[in-house]
C-alpha atoms as a PDB file:
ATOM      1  CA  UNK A   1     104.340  28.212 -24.969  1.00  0.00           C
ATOM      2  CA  UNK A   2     101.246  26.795 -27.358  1.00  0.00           C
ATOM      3  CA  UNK A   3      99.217  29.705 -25.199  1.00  0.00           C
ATOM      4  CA  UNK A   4     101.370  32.541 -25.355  1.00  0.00           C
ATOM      5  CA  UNK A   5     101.868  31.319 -29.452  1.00  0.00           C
ATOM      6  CA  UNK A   6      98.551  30.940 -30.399  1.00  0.00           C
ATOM      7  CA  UNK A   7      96.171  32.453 -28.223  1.00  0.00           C
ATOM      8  CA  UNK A   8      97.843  35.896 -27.937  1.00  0.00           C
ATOM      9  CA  UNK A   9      96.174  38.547 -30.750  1.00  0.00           C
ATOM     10  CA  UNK A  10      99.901  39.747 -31.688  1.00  0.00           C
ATOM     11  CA  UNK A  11      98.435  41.829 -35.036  1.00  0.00           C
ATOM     12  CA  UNK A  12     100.908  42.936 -37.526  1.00  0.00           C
ATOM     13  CA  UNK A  13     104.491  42.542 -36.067  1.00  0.00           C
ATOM     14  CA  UNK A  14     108.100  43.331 -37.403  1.00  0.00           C
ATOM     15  CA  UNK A  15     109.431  41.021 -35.460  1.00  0.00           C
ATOM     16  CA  UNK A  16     109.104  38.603 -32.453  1.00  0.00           C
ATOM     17  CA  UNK A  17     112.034  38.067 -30.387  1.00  0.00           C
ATOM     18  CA  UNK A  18     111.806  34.675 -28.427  1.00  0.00           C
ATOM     19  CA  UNK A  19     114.516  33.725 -25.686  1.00  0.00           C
ATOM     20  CA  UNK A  20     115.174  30.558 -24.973  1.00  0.00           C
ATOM     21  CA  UNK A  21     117.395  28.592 -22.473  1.00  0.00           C
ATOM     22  CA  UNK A  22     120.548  27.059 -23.972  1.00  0.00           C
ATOM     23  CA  UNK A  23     120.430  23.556 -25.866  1.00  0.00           C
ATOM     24  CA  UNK A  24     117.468  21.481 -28.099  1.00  0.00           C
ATOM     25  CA  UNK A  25     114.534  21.248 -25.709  1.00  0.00           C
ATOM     26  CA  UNK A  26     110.758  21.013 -26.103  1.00  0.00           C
ATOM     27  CA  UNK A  27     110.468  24.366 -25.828  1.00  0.00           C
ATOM     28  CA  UNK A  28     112.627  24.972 -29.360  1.00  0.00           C
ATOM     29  CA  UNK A  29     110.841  22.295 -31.332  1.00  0.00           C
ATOM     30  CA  UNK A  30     107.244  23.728 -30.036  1.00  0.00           C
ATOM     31  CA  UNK A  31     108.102  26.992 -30.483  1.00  0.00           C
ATOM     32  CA  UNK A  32     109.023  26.329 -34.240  1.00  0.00           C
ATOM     33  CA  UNK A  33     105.972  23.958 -34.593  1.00  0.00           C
ATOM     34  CA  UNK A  34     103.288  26.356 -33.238  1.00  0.00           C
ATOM     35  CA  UNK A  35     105.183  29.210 -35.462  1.00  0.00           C
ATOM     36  CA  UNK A  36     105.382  26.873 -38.829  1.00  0.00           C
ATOM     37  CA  UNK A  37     102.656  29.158 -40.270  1.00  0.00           C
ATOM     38  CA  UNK A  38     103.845  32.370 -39.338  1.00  0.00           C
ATOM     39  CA  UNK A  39     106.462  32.758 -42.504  1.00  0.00           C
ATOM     40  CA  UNK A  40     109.833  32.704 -39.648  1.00  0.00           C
ATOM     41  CA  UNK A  41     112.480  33.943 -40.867  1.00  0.00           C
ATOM     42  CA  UNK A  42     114.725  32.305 -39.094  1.00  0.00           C
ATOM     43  CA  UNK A  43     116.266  32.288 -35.985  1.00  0.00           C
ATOM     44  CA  UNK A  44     119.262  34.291 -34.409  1.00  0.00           C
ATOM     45  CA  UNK A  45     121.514  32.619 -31.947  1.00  0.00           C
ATOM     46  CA  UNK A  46     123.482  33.956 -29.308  1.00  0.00           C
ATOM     47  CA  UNK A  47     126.857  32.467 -27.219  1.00  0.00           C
ATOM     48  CA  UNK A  48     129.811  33.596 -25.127  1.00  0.00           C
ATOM     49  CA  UNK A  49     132.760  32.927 -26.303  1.00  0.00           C
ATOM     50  CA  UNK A  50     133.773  29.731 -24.291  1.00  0.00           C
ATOM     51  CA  UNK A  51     133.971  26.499 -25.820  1.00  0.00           C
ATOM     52  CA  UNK A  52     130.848  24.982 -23.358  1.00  0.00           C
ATOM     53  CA  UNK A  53     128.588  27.788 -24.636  1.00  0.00           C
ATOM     54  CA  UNK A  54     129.910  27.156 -28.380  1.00  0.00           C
ATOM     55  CA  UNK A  55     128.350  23.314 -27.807  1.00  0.00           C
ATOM     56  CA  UNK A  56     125.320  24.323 -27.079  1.00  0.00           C
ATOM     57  CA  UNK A  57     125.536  26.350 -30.082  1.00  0.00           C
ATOM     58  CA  UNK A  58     126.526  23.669 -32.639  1.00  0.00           C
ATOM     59  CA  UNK A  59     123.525  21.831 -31.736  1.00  0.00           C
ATOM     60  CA  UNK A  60     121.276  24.097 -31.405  1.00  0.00           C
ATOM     61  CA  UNK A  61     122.467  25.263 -35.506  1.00  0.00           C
ATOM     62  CA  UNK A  62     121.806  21.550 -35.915  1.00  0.00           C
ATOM     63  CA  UNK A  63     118.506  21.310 -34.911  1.00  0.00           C
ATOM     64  CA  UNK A  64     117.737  24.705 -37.065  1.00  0.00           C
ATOM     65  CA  UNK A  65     119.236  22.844 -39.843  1.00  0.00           C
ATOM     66  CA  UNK A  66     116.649  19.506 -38.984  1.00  0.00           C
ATOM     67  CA  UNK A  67     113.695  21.633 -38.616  1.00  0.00           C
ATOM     68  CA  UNK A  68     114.795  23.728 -41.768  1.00  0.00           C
ATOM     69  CA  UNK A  69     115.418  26.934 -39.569  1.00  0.00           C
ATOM     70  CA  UNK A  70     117.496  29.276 -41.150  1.00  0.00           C
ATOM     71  CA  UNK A  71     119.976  30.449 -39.157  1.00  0.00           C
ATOM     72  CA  UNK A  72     120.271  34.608 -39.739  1.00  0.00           C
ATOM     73  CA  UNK A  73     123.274  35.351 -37.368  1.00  0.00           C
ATOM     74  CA  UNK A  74     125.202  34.218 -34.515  1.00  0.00           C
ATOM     75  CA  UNK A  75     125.883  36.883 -31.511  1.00  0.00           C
ATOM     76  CA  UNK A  76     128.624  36.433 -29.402  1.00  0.00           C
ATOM     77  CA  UNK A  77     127.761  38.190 -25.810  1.00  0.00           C
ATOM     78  CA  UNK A  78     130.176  38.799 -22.710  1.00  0.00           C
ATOM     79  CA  UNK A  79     132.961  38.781 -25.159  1.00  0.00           C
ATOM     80  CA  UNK A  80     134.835  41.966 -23.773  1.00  0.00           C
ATOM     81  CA  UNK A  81     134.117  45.229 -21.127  1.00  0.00           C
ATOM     82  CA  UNK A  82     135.125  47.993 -22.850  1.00  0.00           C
ATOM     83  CA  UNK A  83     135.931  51.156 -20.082  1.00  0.00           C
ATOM     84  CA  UNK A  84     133.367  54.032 -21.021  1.00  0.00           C
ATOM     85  CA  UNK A  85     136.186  56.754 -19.635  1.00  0.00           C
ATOM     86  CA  UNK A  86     139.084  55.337 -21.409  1.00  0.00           C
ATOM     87  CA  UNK A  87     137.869  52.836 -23.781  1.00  0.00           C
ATOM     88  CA  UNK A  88     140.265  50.173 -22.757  1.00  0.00           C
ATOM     89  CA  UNK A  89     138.350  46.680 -23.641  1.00  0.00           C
ATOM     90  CA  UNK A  90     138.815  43.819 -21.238  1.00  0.00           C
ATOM     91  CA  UNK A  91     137.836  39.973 -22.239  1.00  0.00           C
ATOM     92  CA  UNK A  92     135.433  38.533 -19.371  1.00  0.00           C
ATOM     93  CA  UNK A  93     135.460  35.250 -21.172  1.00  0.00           C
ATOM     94  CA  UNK A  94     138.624  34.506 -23.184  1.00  0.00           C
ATOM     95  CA  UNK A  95     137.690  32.277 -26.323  1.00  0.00           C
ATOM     96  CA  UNK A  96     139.341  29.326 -25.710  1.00  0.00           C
ATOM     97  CA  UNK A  97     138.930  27.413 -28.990  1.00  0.00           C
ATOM     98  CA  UNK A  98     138.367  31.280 -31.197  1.00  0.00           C
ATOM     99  CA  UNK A  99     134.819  32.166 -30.302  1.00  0.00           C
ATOM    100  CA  UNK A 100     132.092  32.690 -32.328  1.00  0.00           C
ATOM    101  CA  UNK A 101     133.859  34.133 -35.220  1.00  0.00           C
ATOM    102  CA  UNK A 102     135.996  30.993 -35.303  1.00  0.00           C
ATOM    103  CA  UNK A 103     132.879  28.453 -34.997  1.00  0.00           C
ATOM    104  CA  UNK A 104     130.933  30.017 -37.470  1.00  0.00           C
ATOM    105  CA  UNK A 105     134.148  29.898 -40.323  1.00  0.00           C
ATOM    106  CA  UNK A 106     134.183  26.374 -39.787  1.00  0.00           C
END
């Protein structure tokens, strides 16, 4: 991560999209320490709609919040199928405690 963060000529960017695996790791707290001088905006976060995925989230909000991240959006993903002939939408993962939506108004 320090290489790819540092060593890498990026030039003038509108914005750099990092993905990261679920949860708190090293990787979150090096990526924001290598980045400290690079003006972040803040960080996007993405879930599914079920309530392990929303965990992850609320700690991963929490750690934004410790390292004085902002947090510019949650996404939920893999929330619904919707048919491209008849545009029927179909939940793949039914929110069992609300979602996203229902995390993020708490």
């Amino acid at each position: 991560i320090k290489q790819f963060l540092t060593d890498v000529t990026w030039g003038e960017l509108d914005a750099l999209i990092i993905d990261t695996p679920p949860g708190t790791s090293d990787e979150h707290l090096s990526i924001v320490t290598y980045l400290q001088d690079a003006k972040i905006d803040g960080a996007i976060i993405v879930t599914t709609p079920q309530e392990v995925s929303l965990m992850d989230v609320r700690k991963e909000i929490n750690f934004c919040r410790r390292v004085s991240l902002p947090v510019l959006g949650v996404v939920e993903n893999m929330s619904g199928y919707c048919c491209p002939s008849c545009g029927h939408t179909e939940r793949i993962f039914s929110p069992s405690t609300g979602g996203a939506q229902a995390m993020c108004q708490q």
